[in-house]
Protein backbone atom coordinates (compact mmCIF):
# COMPACT_ATOMS: atom_id res chain seq x y z
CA UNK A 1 63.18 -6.81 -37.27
CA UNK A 2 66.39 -8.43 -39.23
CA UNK A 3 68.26 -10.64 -37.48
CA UNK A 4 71.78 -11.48 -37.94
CA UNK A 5 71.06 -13.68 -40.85
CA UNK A 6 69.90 -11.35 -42.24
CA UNK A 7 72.17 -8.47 -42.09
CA UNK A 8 75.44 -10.97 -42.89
CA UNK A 9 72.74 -11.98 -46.15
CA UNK A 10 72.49 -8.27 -46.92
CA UNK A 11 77.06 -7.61 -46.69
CA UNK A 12 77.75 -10.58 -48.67
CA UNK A 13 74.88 -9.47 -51.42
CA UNK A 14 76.90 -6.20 -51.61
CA UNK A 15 79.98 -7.74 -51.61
CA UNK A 16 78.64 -10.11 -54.57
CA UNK A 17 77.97 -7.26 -56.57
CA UNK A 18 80.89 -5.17 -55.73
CA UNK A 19 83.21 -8.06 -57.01
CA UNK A 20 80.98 -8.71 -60.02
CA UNK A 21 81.30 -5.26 -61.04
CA UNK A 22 85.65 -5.59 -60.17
CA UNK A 23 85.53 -8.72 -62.30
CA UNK A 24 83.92 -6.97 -65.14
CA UNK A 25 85.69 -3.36 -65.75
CA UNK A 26 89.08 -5.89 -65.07
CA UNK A 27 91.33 -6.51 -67.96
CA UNK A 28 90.88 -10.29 -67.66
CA UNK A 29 90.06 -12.41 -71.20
CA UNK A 30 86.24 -12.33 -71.53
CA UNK A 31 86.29 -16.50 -70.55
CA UNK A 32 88.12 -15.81 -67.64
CA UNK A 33 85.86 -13.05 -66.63
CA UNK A 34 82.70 -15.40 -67.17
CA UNK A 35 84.08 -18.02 -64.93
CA UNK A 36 84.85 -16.10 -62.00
CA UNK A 37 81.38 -14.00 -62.67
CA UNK A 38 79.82 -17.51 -62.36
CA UNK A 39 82.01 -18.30 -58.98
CA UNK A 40 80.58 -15.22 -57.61
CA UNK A 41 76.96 -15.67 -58.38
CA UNK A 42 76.80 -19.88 -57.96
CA UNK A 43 79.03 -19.88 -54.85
CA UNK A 44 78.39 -16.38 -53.15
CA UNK A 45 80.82 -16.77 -50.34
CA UNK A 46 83.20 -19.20 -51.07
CA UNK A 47 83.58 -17.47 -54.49
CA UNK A 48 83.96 -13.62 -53.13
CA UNK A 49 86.68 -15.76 -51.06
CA UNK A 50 88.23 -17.05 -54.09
CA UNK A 51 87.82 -14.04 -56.17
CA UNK A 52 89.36 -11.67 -53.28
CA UNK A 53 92.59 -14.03 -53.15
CA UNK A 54 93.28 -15.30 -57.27
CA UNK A 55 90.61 -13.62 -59.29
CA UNK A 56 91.88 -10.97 -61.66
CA UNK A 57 93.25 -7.34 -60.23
CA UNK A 58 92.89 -3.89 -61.78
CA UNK A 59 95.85 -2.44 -63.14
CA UNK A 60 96.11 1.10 -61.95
């Protein structure tokens, strides 16, 4: 059975990736993109944190 470890593990994975994939199809430089890929990966909450309030927005 998962705990709640375990579960919060599994939503910030997703989140992780979600942003990863954001970060990439953005029309950021390819350094900038890099360095907030790295955030993401290296520093999986305090990143998606980061990334959610100054990392690079879609233009739609």
């Amino acid at each position: 059975m998962m705990g709640l470890e375990g579960i919060l593990g599994i939503i910030v994975l997703v989140l992780d990736i979600y942003a990863v994939l954001n970060i990439f199809q953005s029309s950021a430089s390819t350094i900038k993109k890099t360095i907030w890929i790295a955030l993401v990966i290296l520093l999986p909450v305090f990143g998606l944190i980061l990334w959610f309030l100054l990392g690079p927005k879609n233009k739609a």
